[in-house]
PDB file of N, CA and C in Angstrom:
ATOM      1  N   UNK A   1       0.839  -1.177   0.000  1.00  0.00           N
ATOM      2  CA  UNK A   1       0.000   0.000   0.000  1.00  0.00           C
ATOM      3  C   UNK A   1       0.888   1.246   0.000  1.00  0.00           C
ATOM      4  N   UNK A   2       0.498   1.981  -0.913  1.00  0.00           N
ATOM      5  CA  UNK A   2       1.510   3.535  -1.046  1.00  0.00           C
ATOM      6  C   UNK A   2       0.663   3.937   0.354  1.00  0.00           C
ATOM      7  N   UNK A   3       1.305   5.046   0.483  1.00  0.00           N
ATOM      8  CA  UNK A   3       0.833   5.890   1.842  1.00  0.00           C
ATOM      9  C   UNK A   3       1.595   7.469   1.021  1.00  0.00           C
ATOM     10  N   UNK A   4       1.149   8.628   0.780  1.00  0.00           N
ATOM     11  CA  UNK A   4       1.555   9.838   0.400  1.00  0.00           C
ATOM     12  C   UNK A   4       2.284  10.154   1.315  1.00  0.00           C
ATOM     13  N   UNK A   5       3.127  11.103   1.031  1.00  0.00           N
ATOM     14  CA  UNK A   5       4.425  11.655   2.049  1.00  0.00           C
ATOM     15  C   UNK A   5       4.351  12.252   3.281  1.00  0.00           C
ATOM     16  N   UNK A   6       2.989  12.626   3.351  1.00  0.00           N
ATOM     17  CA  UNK A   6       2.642  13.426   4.478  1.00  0.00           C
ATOM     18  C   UNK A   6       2.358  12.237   5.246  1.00  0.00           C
ATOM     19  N   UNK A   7       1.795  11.319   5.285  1.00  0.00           N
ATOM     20  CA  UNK A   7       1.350  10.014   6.033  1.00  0.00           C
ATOM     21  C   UNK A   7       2.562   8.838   6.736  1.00  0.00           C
ATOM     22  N   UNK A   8       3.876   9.229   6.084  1.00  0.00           N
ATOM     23  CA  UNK A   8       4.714   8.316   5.668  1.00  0.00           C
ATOM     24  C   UNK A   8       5.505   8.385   7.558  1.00  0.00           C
ATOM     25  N   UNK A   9       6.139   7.751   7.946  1.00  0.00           N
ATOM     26  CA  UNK A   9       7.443   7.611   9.223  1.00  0.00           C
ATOM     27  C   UNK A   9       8.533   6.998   8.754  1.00  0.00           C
ATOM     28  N   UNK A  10      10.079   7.909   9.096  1.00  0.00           N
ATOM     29  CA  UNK A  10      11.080   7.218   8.745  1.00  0.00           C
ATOM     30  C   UNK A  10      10.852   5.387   9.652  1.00  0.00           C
ATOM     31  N   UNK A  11      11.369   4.634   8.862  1.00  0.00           N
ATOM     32  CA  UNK A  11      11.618   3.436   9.235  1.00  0.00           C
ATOM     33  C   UNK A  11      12.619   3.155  10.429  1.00  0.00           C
ATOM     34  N   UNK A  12      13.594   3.935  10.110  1.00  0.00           N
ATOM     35  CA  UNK A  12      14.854   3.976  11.142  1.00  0.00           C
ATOM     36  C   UNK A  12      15.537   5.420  11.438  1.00  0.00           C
ATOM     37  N   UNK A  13      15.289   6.302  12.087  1.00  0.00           N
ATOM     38  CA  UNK A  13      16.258   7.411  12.541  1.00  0.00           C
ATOM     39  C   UNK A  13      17.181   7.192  13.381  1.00  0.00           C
ATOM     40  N   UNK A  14      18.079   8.198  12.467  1.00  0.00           N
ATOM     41  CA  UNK A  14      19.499   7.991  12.931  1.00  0.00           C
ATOM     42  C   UNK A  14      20.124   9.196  13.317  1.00  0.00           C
ATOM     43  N   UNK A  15      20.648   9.663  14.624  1.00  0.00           N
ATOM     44  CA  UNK A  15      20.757  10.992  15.363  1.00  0.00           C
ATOM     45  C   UNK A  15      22.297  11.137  14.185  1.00  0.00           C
ATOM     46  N   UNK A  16      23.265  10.510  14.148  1.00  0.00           N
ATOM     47  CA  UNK A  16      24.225  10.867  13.695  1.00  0.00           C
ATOM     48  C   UNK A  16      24.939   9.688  12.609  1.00  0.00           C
ATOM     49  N   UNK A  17      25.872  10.520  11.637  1.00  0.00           N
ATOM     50  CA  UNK A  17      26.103   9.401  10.939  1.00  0.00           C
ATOM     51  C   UNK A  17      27.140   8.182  11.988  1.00  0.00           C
ATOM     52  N   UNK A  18      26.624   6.817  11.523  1.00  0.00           N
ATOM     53  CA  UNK A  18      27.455   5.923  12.170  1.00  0.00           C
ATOM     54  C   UNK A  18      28.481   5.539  11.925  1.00  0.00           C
ATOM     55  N   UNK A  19      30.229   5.347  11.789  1.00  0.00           N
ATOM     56  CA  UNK A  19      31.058   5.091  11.376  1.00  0.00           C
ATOM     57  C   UNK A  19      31.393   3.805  11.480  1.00  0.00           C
ATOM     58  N   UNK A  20      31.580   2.829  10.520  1.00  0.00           N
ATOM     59  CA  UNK A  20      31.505   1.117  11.224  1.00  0.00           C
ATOM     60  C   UNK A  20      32.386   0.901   9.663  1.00  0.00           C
ATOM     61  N   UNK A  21      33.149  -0.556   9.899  1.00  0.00           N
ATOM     62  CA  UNK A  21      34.097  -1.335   9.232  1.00  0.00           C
ATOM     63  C   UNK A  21      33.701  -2.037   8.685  1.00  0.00           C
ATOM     64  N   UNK A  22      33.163  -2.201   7.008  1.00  0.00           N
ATOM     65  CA  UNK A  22      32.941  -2.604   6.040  1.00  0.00           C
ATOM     66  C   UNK A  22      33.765  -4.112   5.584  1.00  0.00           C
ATOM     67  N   UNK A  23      34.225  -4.979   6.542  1.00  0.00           N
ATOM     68  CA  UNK A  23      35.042  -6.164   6.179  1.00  0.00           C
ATOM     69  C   UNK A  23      36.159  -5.695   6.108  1.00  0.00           C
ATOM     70  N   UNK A  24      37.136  -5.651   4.853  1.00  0.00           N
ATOM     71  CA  UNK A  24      38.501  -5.282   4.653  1.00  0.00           C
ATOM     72  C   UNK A  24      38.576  -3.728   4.793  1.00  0.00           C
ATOM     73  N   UNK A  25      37.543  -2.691   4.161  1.00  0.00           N
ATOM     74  CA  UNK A  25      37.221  -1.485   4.067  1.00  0.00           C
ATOM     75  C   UNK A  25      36.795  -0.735   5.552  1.00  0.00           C
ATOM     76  N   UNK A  26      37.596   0.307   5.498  1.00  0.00           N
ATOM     77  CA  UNK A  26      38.014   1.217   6.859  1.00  0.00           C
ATOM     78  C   UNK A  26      37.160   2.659   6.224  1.00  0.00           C
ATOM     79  N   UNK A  27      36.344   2.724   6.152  1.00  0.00           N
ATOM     80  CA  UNK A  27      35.675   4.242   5.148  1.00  0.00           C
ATOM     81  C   UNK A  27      36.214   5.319   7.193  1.00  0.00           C
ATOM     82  N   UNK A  28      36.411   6.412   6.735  1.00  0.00           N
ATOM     83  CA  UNK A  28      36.179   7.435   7.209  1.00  0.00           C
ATOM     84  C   UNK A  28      35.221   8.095   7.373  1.00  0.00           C
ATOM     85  N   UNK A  29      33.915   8.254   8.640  1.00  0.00           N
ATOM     86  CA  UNK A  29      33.097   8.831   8.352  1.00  0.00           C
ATOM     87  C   UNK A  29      31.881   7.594   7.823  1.00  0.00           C
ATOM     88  N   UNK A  30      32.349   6.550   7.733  1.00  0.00           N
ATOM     89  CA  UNK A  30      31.112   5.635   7.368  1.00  0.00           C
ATOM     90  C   UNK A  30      31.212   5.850   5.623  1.00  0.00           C
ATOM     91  N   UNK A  31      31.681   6.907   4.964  1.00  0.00           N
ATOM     92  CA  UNK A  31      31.938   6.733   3.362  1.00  0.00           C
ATOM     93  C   UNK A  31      33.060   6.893   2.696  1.00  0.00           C
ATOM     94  N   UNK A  32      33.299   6.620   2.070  1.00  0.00           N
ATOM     95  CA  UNK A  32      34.781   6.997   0.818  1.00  0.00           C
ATOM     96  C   UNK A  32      34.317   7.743  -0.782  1.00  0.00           C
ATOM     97  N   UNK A  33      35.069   8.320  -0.995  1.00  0.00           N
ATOM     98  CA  UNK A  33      35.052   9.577  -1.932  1.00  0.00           C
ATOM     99  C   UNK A  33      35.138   7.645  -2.930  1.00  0.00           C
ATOM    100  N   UNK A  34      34.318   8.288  -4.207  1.00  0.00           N
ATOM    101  CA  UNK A  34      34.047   7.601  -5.472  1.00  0.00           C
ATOM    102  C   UNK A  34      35.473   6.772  -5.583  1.00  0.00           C
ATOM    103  N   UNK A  35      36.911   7.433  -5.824  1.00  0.00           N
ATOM    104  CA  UNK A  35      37.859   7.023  -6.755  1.00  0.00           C
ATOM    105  C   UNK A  35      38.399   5.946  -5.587  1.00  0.00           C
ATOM    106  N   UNK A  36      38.266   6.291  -4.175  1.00  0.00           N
ATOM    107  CA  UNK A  36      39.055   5.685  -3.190  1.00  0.00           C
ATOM    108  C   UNK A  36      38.115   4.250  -3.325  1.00  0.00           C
ATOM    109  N   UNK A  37      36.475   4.433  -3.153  1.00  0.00           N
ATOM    110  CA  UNK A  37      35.758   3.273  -3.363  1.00  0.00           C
ATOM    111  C   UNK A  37      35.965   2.190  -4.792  1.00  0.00           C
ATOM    112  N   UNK A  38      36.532   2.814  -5.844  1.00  0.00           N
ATOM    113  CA  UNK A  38      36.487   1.952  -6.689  1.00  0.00           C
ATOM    114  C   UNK A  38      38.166   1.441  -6.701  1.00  0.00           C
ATOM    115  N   UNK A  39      38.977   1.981  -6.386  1.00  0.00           N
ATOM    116  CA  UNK A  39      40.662   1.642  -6.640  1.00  0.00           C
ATOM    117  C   UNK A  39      40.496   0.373  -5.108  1.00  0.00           C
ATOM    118  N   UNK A  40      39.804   0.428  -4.271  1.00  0.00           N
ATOM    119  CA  UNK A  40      39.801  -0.577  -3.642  1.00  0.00           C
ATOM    120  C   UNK A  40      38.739  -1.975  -3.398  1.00  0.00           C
ATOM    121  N   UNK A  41      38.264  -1.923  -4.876  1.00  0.00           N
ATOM    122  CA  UNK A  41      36.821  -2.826  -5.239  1.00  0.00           C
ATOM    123  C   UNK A  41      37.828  -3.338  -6.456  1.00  0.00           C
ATOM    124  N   UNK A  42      38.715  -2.652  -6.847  1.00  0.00           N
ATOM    125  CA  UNK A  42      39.697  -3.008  -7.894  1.00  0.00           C
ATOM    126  C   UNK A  42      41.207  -3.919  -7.291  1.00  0.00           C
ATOM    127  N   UNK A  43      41.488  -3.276  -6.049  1.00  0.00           N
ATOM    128  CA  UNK A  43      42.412  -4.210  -5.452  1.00  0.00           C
ATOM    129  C   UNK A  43      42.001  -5.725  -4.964  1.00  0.00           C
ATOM    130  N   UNK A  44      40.976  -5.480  -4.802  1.00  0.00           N
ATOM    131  CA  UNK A  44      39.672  -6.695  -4.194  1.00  0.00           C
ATOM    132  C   UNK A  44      39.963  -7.661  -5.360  1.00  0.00           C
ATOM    133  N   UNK A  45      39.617  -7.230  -6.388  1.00  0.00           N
ATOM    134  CA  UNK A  45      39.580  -8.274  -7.376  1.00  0.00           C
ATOM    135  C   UNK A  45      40.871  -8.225  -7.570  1.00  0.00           C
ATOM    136  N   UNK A  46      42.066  -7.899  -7.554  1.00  0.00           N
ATOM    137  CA  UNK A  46      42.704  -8.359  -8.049  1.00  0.00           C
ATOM    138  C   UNK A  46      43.163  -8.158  -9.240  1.00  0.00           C
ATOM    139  N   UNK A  47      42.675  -6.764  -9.667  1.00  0.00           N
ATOM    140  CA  UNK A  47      42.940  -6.131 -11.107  1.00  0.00           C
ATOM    141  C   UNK A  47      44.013  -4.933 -10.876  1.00  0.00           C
ATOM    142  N   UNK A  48      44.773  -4.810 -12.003  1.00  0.00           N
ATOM    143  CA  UNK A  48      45.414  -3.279 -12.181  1.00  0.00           C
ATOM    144  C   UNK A  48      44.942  -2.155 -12.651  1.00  0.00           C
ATOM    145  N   UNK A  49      45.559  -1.343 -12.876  1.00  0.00           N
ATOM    146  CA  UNK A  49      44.659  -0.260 -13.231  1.00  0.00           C
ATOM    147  C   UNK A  49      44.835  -0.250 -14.899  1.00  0.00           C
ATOM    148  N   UNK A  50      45.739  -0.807 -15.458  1.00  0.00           N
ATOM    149  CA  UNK A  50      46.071  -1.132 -17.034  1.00  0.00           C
ATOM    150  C   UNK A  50      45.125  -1.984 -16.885  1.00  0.00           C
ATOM    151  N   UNK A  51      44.406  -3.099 -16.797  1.00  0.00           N
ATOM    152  CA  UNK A  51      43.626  -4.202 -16.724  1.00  0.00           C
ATOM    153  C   UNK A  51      42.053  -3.536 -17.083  1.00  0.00           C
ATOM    154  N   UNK A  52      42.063  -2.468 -16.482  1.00  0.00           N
ATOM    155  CA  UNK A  52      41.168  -1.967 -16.098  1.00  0.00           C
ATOM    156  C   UNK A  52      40.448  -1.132 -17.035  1.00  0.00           C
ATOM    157  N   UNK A  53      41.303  -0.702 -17.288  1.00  0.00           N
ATOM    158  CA  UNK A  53      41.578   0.728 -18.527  1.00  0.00           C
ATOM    159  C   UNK A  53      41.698   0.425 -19.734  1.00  0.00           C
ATOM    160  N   UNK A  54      42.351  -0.921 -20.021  1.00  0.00           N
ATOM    161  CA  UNK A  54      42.340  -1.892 -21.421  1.00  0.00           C
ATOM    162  C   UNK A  54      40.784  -1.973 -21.508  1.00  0.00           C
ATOM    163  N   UNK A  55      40.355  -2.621 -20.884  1.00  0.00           N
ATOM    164  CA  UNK A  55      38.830  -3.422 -20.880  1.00  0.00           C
ATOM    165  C   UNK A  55      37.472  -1.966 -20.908  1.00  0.00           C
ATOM    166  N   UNK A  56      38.080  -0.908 -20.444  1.00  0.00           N
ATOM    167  CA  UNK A  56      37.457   0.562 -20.848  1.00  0.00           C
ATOM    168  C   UNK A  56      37.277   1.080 -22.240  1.00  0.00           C
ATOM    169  N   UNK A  57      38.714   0.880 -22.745  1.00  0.00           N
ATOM    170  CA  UNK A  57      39.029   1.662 -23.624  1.00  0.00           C
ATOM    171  C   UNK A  57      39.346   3.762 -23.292  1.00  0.00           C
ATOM    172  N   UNK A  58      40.100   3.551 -21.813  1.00  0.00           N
ATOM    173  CA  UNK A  58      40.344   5.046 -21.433  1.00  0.00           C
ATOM    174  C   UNK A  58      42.031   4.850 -21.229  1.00  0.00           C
ATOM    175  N   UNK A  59      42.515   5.841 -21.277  1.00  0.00           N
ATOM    176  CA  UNK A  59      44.013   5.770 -20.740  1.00  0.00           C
ATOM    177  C   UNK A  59      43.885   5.640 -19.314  1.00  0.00           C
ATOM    178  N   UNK A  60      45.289   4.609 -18.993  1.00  0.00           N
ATOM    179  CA  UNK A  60      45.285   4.176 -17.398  1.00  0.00           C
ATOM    180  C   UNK A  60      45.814   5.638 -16.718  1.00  0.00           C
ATOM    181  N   UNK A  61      45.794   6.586 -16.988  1.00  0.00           N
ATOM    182  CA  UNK A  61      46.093   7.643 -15.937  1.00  0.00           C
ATOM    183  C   UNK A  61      44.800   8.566 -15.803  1.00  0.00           C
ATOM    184  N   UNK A  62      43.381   8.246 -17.056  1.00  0.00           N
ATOM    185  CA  UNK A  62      42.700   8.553 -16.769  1.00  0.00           C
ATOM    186  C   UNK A  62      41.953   7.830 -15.313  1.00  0.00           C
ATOM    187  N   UNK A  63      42.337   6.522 -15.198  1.00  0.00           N
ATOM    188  CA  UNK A  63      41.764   6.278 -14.295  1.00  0.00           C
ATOM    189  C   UNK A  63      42.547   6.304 -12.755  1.00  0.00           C
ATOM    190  N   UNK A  64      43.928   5.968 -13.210  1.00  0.00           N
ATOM    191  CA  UNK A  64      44.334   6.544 -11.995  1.00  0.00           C
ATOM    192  C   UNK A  64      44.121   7.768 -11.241  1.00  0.00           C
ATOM    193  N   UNK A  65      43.936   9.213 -12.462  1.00  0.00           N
ATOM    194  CA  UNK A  65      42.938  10.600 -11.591  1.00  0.00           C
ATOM    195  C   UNK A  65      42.458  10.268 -10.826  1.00  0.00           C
ATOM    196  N   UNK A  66      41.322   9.374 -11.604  1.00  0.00           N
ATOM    197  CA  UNK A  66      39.866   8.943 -10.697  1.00  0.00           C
ATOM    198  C   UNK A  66      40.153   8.190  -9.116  1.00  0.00           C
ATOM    199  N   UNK A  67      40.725   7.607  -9.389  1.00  0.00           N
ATOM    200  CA  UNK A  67      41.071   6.929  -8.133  1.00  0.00           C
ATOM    201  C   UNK A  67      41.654   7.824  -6.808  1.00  0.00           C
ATOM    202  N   UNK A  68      42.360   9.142  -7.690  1.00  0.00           N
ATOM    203  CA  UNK A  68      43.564   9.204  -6.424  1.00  0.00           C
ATOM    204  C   UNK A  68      42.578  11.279  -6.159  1.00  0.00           C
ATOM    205  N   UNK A  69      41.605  10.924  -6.846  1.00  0.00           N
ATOM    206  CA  UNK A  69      40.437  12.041  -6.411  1.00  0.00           C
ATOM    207  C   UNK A  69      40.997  13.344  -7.112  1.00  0.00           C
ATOM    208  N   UNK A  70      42.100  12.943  -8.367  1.00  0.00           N
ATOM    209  CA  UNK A  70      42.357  14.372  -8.693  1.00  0.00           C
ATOM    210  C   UNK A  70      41.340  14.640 -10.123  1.00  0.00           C
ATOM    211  N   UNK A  71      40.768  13.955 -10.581  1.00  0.00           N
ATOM    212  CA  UNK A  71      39.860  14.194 -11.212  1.00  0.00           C
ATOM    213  C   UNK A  71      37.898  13.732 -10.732  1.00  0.00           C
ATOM    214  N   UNK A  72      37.207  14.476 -10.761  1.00  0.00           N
ATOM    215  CA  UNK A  72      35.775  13.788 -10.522  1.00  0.00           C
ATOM    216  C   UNK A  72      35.488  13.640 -12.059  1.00  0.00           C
ATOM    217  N   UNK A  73      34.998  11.912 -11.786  1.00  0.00           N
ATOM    218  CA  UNK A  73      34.105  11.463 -13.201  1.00  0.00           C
ATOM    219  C   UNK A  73      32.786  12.166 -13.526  1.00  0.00           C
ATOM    220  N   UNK A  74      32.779  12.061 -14.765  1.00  0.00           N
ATOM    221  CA  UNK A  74      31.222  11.841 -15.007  1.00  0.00           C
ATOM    222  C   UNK A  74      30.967  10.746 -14.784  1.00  0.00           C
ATOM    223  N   UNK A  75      29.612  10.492 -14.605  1.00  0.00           N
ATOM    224  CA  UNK A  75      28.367   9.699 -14.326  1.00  0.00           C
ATOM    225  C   UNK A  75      28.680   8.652 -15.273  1.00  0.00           C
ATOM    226  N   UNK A  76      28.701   8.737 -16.577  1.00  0.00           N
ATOM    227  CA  UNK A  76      28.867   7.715 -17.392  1.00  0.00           C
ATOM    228  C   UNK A  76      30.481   7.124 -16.982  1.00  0.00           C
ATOM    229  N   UNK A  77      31.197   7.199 -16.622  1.00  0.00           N
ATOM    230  CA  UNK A  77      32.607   6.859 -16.825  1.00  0.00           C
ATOM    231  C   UNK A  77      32.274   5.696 -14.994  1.00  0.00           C
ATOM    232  N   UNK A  78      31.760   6.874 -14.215  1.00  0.00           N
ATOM    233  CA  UNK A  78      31.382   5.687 -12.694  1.00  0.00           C
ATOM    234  C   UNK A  78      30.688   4.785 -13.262  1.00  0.00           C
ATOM    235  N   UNK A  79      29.613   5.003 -13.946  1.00  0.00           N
ATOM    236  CA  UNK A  79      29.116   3.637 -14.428  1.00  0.00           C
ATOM    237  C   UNK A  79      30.085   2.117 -15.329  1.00  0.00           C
ATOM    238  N   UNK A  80      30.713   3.089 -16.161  1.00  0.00           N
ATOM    239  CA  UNK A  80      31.317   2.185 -16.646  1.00  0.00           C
ATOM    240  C   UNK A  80      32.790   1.444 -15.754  1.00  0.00           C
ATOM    241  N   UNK A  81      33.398   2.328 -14.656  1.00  0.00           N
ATOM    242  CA  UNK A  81      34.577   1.652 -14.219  1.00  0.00           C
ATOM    243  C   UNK A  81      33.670   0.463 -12.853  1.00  0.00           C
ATOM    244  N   UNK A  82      32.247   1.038 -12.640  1.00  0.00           N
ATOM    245  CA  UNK A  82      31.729   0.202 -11.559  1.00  0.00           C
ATOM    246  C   UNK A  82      31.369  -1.151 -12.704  1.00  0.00           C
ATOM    247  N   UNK A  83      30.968  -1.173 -13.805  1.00  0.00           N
ATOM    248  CA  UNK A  83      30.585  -1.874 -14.361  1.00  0.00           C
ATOM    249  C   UNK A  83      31.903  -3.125 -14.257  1.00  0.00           C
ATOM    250  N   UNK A  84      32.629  -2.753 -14.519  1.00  0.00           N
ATOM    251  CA  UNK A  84      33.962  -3.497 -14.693  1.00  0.00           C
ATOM    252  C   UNK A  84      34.735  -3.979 -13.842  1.00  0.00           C
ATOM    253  N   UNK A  85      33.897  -3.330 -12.921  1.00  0.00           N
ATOM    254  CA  UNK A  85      34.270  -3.958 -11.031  1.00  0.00           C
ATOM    255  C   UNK A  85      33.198  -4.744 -10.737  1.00  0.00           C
ATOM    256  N   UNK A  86      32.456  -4.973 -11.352  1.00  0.00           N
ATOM    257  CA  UNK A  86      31.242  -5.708 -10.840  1.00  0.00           C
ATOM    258  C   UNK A  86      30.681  -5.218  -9.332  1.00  0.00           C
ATOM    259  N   UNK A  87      30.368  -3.732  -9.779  1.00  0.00           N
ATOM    260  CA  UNK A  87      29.745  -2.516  -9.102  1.00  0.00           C
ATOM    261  C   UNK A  87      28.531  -1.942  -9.424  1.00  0.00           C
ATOM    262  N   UNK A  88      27.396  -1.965  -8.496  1.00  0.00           N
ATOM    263  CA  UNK A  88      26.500  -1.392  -9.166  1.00  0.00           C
ATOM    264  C   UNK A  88      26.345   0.042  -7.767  1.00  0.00           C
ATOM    265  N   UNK A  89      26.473   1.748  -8.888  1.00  0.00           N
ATOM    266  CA  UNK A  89      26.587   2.682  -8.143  1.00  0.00           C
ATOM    267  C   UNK A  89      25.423   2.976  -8.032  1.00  0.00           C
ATOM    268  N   UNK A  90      24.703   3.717  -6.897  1.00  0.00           N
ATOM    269  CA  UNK A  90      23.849   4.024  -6.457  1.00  0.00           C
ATOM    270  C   UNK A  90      23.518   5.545  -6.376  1.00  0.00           C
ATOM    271  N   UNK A  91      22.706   6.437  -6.364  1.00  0.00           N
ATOM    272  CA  UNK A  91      22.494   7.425  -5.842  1.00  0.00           C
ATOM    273  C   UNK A  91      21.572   8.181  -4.586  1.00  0.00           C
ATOM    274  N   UNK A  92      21.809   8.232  -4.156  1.00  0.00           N
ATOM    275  CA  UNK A  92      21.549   8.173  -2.682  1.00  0.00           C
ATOM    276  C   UNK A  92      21.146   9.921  -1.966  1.00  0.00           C
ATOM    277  N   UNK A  93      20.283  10.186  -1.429  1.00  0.00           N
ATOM    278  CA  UNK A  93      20.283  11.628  -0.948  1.00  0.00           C
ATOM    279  C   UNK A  93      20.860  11.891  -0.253  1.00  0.00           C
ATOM    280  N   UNK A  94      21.058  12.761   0.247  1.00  0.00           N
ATOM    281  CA  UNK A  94      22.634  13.093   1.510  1.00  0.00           C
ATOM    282  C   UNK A  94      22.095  12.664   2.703  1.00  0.00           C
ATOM    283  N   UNK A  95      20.623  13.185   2.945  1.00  0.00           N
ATOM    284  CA  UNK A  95      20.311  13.266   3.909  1.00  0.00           C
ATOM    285  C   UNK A  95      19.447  11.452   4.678  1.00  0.00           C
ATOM    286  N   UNK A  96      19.671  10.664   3.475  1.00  0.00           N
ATOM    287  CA  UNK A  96      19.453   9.355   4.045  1.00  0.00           C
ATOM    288  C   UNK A  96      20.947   8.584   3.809  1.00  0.00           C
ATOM    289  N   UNK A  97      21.991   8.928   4.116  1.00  0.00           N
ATOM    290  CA  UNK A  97      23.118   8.296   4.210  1.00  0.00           C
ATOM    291  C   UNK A  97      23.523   7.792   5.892  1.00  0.00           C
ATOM    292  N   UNK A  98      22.984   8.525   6.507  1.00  0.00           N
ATOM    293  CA  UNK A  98      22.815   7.971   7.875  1.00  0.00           C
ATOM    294  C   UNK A  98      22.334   6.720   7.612  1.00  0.00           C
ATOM    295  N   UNK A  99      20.870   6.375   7.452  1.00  0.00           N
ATOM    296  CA  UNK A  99      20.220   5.459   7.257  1.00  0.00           C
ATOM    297  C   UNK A  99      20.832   4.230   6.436  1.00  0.00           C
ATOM    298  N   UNK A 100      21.262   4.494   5.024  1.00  0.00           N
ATOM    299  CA  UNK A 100      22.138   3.262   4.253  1.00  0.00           C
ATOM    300  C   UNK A 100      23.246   3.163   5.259  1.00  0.00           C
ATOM    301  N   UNK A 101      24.149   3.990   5.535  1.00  0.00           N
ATOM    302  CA  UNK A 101      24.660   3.273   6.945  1.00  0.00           C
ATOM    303  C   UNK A 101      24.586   2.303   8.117  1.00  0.00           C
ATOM    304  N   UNK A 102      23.336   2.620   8.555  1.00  0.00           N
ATOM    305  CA  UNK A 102      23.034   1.587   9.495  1.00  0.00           C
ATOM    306  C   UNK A 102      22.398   0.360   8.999  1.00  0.00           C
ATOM    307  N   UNK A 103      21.855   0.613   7.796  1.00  0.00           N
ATOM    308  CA  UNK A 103      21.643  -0.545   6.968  1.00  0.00           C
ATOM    309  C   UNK A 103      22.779  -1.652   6.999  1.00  0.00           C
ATOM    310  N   UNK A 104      24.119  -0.687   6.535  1.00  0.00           N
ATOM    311  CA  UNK A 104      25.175  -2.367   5.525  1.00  0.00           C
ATOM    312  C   UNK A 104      25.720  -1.766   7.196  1.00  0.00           C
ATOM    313  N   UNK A 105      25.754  -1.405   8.182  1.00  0.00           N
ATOM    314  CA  UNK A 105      26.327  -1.883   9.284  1.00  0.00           C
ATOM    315  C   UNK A 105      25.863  -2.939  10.013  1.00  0.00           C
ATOM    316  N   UNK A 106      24.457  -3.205  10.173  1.00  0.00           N
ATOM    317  CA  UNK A 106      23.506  -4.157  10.258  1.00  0.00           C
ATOM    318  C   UNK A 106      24.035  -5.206   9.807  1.00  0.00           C
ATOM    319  N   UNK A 107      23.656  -5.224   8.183  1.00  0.00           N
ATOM    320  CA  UNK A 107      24.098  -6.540   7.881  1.00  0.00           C
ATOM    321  C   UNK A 107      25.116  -6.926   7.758  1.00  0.00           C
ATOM    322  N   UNK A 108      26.283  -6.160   8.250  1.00  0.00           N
ATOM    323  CA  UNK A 108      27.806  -6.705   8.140  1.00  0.00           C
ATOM    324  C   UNK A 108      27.459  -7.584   9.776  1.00  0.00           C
ATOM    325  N   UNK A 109      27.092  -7.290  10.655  1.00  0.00           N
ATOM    326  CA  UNK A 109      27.306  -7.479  12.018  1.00  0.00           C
ATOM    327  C   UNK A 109      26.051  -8.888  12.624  1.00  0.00           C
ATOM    328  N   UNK A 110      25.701  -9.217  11.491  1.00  0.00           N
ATOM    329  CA  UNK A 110      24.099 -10.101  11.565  1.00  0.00           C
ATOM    330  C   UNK A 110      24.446 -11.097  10.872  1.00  0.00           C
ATOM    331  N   UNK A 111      24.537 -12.283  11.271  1.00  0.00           N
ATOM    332  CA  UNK A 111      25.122 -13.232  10.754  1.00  0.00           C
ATOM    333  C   UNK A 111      23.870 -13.781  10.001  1.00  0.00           C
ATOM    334  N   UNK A 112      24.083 -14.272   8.745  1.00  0.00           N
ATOM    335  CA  UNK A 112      22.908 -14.756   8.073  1.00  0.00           C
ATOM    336  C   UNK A 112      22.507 -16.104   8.447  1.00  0.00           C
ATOM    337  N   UNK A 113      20.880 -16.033   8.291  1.00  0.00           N
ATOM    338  CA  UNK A 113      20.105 -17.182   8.677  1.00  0.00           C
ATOM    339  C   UNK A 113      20.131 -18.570   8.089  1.00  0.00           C
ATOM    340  N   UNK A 114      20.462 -19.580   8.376  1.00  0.00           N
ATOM    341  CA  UNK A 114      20.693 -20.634   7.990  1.00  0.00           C
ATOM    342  C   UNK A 114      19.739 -21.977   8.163  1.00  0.00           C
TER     343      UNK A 114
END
């Protein structure tokens, strides 16, 4: 059942953002800037950044920018280096990032049902 916005209650409020440890990933603040999130979804697998950039079709220092935050992508280029990480990027409002927070802190800390 929809319910209109005026009718609606957050599900979960969250006084402040929560800062929590993502498995191998240490985010600052509970997030990481785009290039830091993907150069370490890229170490994960086990790829280089030539590996990476071949399979793009961009020069590997374009993506090294990206990574080391001296360039911001466009939209199409996150799509495509998440694509290639087997990443799917999200967009998210600022003001419910608290909330996706306590979400994947949740389920990092909740052992699944068996």
């Amino acid at each position: 059942m929809f319910l209109p916005p005026s009718r609606t209650r957050p599900i979960l409020e969250v006084k402040q953002p929560i800062s929590c440890t993502y498995k191998s990933l240490e985010p600052k603040g509970g997030f990481f800037s785009v290039g830091e999130a993907l150069r370490r979804r890229r170490l994960q697998l086990d790829k280089t950044q030539t590996e990476i950039a071949r399979a793009l079709g961009i020069a590997r220092s374009t993506l090294q920018r990206v990574e080391n935050g001296d360039r911001t992508p466009s939209w199409s280029l996150v799509r495509d280096i998440s694509q290639a990480l087997d990443l799917v990027p999200i967009l998210v409002p600022r003001e419910k990032l608290p909330v996706v927070d306590a979400v994947l802190a949740h389920k990092m800390w909740t052992s699944p049902r068996r």
